[in-house]
N, C-alpha and C. Protein backbone atom coordinates (compact mmCIF):
# COMPACT_ATOMS: atom_id res chain seq x y z
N UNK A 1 0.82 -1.21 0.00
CA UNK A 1 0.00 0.00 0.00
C UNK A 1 0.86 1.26 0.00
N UNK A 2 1.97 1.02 0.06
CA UNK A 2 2.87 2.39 0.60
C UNK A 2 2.94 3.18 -0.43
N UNK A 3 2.98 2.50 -1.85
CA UNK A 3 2.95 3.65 -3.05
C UNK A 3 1.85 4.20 -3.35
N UNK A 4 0.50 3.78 -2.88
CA UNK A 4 -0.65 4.69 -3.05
C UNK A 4 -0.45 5.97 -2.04
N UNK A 5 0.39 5.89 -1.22
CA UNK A 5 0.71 6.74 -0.31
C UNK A 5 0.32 8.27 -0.51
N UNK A 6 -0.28 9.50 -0.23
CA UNK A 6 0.30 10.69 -0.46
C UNK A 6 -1.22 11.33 -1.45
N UNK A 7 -0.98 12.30 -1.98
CA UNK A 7 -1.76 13.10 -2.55
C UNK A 7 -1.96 12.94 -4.32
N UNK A 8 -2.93 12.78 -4.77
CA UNK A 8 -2.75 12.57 -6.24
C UNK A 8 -4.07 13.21 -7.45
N UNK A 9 -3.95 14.14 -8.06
CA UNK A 9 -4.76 14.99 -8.73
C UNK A 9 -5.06 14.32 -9.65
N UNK A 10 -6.22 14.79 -10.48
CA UNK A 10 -7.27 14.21 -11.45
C UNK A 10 -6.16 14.81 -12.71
N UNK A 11 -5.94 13.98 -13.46
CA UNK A 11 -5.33 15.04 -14.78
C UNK A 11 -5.93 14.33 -16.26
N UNK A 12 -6.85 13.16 -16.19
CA UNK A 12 -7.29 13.22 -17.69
C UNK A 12 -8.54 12.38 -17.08
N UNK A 13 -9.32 11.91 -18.10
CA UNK A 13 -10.48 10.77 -17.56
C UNK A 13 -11.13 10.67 -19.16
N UNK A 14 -11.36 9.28 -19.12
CA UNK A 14 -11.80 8.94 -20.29
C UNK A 14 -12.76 7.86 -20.07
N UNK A 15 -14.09 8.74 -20.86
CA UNK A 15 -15.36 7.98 -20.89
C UNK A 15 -16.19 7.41 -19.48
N UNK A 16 -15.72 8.70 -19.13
CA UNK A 16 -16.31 8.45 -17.55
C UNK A 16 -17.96 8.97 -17.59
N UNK A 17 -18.10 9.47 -18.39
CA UNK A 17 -19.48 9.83 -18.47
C UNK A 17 -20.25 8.69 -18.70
N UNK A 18 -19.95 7.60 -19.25
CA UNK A 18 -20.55 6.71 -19.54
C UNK A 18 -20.61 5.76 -19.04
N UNK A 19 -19.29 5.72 -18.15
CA UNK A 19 -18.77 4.56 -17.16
C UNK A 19 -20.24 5.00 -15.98
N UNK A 20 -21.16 6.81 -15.96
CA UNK A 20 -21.82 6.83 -14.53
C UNK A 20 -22.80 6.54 -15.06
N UNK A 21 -23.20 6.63 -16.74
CA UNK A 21 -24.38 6.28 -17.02
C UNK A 21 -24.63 4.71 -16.80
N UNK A 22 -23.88 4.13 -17.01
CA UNK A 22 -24.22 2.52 -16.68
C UNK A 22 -24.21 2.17 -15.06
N UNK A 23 -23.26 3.14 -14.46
CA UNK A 23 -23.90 2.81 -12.82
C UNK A 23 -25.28 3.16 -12.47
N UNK A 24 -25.88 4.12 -13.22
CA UNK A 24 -26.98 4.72 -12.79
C UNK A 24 -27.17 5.85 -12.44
N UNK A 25 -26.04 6.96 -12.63
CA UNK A 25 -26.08 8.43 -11.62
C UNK A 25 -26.83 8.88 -12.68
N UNK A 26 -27.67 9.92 -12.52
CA UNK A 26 -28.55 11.02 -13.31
C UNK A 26 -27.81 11.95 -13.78
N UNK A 27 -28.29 12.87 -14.80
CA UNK A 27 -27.84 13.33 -15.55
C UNK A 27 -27.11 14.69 -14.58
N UNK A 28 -27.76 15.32 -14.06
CA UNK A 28 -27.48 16.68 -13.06
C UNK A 28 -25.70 16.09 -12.69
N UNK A 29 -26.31 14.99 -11.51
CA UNK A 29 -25.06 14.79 -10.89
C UNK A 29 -23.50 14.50 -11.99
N UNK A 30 -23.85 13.47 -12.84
CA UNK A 30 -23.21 13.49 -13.94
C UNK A 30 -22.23 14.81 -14.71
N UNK A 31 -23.22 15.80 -14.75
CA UNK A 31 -22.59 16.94 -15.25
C UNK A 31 -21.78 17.71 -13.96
N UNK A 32 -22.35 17.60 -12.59
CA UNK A 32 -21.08 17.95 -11.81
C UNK A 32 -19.90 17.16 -11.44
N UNK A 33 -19.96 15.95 -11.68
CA UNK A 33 -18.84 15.39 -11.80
C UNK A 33 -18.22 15.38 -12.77
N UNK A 34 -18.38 15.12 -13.94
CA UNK A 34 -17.67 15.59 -15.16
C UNK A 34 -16.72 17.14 -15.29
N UNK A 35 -17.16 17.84 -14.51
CA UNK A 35 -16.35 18.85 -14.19
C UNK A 35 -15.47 18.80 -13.65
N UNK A 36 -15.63 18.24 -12.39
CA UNK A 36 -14.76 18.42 -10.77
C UNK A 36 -13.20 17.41 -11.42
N UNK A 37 -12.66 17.66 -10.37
CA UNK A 37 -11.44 17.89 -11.34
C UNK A 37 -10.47 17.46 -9.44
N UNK A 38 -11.11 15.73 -8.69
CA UNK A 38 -10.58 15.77 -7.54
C UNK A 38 -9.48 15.58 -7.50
N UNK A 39 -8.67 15.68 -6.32
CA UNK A 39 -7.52 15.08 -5.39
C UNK A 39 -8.05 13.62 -4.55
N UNK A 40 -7.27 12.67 -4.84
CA UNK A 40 -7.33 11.59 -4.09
C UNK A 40 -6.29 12.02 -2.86
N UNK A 41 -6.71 11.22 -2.00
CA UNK A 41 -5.73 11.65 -0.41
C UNK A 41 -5.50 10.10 0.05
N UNK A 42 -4.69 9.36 0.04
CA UNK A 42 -4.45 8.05 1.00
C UNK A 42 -3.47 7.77 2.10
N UNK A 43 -3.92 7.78 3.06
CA UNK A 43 -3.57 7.57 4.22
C UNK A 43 -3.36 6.28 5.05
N UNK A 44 -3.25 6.03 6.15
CA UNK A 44 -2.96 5.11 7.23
C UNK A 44 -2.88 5.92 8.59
N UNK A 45 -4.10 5.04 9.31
CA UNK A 45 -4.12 5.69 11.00
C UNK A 45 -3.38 4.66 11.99
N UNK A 46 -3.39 5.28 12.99
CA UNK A 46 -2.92 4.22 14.00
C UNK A 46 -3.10 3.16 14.23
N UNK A 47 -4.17 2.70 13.82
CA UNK A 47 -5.24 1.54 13.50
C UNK A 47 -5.37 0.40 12.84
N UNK A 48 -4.22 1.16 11.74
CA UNK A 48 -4.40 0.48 10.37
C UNK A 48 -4.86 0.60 9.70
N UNK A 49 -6.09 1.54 9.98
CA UNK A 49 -7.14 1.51 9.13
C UNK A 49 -7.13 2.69 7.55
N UNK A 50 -6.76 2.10 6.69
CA UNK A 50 -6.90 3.41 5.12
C UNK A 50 -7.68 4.09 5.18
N UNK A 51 -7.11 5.23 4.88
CA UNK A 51 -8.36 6.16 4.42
C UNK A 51 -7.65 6.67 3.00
N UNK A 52 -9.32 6.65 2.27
CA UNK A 52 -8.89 7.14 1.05
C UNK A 52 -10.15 8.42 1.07
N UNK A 53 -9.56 9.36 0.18
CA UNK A 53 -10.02 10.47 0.57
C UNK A 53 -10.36 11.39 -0.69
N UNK A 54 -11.71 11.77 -1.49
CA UNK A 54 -11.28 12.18 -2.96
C UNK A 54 -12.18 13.67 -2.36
N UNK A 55 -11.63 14.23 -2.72
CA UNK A 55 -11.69 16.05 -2.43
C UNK A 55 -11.81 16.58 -3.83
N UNK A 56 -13.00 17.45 -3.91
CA UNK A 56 -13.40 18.48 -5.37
C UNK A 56 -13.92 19.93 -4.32
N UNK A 57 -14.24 20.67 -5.22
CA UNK A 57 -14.86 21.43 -4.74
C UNK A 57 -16.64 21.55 -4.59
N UNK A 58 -17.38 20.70 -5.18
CA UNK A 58 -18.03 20.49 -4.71
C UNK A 58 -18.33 19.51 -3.49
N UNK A 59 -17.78 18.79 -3.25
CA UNK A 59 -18.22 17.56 -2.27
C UNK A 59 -16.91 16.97 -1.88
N UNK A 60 -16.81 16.31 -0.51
CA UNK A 60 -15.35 15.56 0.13
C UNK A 60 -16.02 14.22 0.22
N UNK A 61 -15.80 12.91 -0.07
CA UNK A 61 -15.71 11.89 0.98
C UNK A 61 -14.90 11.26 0.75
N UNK A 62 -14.77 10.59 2.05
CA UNK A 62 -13.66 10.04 2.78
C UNK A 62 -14.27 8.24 2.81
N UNK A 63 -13.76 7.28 2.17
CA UNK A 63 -13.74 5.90 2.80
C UNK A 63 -12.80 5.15 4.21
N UNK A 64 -12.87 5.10 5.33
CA UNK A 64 -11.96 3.85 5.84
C UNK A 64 -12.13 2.31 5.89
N UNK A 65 -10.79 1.75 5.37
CA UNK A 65 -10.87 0.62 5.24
C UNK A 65 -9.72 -0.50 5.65
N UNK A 66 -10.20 -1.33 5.84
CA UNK A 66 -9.10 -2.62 6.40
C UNK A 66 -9.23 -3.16 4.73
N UNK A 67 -8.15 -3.88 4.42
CA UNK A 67 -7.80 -4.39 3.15
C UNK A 67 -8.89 -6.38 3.43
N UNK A 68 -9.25 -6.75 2.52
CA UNK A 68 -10.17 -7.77 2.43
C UNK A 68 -10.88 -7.66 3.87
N UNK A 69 -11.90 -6.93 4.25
CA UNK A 69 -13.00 -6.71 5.00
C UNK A 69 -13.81 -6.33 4.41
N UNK A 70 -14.92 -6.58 4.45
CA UNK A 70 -16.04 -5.95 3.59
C UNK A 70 -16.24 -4.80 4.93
N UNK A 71 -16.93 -3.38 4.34
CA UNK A 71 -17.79 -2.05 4.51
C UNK A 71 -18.83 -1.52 3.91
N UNK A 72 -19.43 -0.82 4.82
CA UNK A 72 -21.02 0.02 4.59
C UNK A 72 -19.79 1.14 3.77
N UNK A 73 -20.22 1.52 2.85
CA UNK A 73 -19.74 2.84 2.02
C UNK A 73 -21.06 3.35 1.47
N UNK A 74 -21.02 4.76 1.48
CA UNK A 74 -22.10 6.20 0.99
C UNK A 74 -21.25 6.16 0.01
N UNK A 75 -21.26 6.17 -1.36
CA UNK A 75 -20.74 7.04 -2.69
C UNK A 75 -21.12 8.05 -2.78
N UNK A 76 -20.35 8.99 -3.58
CA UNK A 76 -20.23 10.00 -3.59
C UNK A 76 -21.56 10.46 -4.31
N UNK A 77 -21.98 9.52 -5.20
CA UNK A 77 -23.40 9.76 -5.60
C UNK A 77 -24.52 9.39 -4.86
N UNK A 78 -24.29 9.33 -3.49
CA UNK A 78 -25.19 8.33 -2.05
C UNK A 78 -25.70 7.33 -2.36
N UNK A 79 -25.04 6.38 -3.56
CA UNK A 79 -25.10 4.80 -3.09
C UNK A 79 -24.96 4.56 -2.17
N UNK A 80 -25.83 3.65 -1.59
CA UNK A 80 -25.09 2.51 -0.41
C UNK A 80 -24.92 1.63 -0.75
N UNK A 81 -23.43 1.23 -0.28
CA UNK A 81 -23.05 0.03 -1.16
C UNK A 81 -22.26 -1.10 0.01
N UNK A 82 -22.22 -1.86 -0.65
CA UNK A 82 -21.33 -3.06 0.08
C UNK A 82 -19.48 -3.07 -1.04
N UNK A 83 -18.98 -2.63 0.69
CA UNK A 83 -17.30 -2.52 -0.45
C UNK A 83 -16.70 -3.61 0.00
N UNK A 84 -15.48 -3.79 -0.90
CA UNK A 84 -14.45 -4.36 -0.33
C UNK A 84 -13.33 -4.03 -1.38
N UNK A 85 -12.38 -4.53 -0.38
CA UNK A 85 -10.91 -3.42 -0.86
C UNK A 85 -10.21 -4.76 -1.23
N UNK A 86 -8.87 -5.55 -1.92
CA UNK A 86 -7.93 -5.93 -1.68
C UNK A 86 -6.97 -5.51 -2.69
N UNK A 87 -5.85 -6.40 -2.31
CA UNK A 87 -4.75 -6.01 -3.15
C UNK A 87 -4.48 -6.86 -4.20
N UNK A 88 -4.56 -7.33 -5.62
CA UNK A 88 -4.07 -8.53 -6.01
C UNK A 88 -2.95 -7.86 -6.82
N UNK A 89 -1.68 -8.54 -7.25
CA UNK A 89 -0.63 -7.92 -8.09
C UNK A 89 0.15 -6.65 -7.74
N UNK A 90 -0.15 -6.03 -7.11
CA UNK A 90 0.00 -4.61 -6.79
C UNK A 90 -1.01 -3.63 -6.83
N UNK A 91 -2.25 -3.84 -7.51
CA UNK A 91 -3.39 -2.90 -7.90
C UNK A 91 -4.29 -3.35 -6.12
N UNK A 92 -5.06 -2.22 -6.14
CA UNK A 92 -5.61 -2.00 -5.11
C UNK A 92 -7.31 -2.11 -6.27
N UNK A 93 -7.98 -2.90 -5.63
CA UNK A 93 -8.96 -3.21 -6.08
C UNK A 93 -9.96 -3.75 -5.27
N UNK A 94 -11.10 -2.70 -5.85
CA UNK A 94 -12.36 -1.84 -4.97
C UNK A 94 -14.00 -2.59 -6.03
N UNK A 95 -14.96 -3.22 -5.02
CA UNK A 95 -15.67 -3.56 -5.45
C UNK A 95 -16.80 -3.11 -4.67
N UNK A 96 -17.95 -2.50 -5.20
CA UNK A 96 -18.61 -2.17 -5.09
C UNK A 96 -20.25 -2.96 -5.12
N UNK A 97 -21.00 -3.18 -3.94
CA UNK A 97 -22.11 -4.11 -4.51
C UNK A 97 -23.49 -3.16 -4.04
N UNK A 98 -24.64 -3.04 -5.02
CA UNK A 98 -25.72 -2.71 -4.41
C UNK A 98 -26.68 -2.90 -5.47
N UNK A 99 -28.03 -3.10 -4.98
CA UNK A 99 -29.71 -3.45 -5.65
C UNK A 99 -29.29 -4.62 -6.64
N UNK A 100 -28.10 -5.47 -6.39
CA UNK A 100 -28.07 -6.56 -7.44
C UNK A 100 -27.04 -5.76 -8.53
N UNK A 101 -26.32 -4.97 -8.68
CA UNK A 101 -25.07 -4.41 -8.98
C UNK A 101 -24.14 -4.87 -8.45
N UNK A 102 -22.94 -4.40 -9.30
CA UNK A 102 -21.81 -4.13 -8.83
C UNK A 102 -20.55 -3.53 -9.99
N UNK A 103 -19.63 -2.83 -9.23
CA UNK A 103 -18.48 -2.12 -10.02
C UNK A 103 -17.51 -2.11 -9.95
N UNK A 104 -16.15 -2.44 -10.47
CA UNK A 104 -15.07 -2.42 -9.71
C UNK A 104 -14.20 -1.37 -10.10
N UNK A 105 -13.22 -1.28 -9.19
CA UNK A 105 -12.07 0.01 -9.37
C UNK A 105 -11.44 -0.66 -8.59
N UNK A 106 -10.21 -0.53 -10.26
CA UNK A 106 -8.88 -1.00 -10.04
C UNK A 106 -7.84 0.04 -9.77
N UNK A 107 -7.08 0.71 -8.73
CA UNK A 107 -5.91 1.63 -9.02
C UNK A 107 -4.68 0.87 -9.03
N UNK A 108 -3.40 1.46 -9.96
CA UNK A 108 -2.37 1.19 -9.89
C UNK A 108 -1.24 2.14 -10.47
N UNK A 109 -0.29 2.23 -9.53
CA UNK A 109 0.43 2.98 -9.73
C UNK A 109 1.69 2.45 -10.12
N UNK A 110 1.60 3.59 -11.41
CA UNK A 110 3.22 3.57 -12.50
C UNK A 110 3.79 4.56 -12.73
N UNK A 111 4.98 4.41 -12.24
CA UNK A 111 5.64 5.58 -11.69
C UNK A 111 5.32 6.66 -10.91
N UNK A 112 5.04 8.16 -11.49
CA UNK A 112 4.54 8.75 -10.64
C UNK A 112 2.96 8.96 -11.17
N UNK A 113 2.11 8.43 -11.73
CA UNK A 113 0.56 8.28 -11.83
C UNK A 113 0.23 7.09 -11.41
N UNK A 114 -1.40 7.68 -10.64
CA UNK A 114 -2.13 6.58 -10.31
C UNK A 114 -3.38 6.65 -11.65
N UNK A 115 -3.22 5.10 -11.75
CA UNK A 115 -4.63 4.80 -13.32
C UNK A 115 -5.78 4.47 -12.21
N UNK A 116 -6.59 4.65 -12.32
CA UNK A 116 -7.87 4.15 -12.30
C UNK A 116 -8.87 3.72 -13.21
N UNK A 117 -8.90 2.00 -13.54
CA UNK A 117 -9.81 1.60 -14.27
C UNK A 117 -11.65 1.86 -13.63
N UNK A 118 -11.85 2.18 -13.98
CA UNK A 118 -13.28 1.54 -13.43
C UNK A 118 -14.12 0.79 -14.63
N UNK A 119 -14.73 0.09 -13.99
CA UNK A 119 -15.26 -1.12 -15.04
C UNK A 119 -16.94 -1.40 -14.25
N UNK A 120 -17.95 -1.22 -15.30
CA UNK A 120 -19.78 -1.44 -15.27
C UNK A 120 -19.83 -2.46 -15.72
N UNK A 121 -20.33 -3.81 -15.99
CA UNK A 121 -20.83 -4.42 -16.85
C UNK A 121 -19.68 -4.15 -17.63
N UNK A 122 -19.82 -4.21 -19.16
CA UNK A 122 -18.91 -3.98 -20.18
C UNK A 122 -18.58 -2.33 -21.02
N UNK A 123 -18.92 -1.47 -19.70
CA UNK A 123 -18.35 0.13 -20.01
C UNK A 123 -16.88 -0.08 -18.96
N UNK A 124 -15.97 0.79 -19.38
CA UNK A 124 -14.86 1.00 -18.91
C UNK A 124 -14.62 2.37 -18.83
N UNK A 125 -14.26 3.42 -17.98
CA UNK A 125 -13.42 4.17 -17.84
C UNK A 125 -11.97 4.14 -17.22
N UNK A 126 -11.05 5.42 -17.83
CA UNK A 126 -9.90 5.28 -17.00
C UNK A 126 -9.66 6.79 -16.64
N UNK A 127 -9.32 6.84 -15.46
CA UNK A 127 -9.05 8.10 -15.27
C UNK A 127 -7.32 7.83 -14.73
N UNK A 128 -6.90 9.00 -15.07
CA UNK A 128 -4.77 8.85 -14.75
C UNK A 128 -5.06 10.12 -13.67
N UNK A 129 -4.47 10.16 -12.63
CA UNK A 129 -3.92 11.37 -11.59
C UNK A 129 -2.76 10.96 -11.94
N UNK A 130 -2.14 12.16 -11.21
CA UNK A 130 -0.49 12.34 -11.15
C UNK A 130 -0.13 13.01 -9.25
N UNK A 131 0.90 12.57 -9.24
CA UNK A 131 1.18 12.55 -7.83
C UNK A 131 1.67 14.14 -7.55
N UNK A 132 1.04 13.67 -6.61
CA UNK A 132 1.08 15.55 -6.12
C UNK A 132 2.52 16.20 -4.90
N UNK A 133 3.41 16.23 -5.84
CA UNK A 133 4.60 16.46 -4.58
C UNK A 133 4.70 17.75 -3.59
């Protein structure tokens, strides 16, 4: 987990509009996210416990997580969902379950960008941050 470490900005995203239309977000919310333009934040508490952290200017949330535990998670679009986090290969990979859904997000970091696949059914987006020194 240590290279997800640290602060990391939004710098391209591709076909993410479509990646929310197949989750289900509405069109409104859609168009404010398509804008926002977050910072991911990942951390470690005393605990152990991750926090990952995506900051825009419209809206903050924050996930904590133990790595293969399942969690209650609010999305940022107020899904409630059933998560779970692990690690396979090096990618940190995030699954998402709710109403008989589900989504995954894969991050992995190469060099100094983190990719984020996200994957619906058979829509894909990728969004690249770059590490924020």
């Amino acid at each position: 987990m240590e290279r997800f470490m640290g602060t990391w900005k939004l710098t391209s995203s591709d076909n993410f509009d479509e990646y929310m239309k197949a989750v289900g977000i509405g069109f409104a919310s859609r168009q404010i996210a398509n804008m926002a333009k977050p910072s991911l934040l990942f951390s470690v508490d005393d605990q152990g416990f991750i926090s990952m952290k995506s900051m825009t200017t419209f809206k903050t949330v924050e996930i904590k997580f133990k790595l293969d535990e399942e969690f209650d998670e609010i999305t940022a679009d107020d899904r409630q969902a059933k998560t779970f986090m692990r690690l396979v290969d090096g990618k940190l990979v995030q699954t998402q379950s709710w109403e008989g859904k589900s989504t995954t997000i894969e991050r992995e970091v190469q060099g100094n960008k983190l990719i984020a696949t996200c994957t619906m059914d058979d829509v894909v987006s990728v969004r690249t941050y770059g590490k924020d020194e």
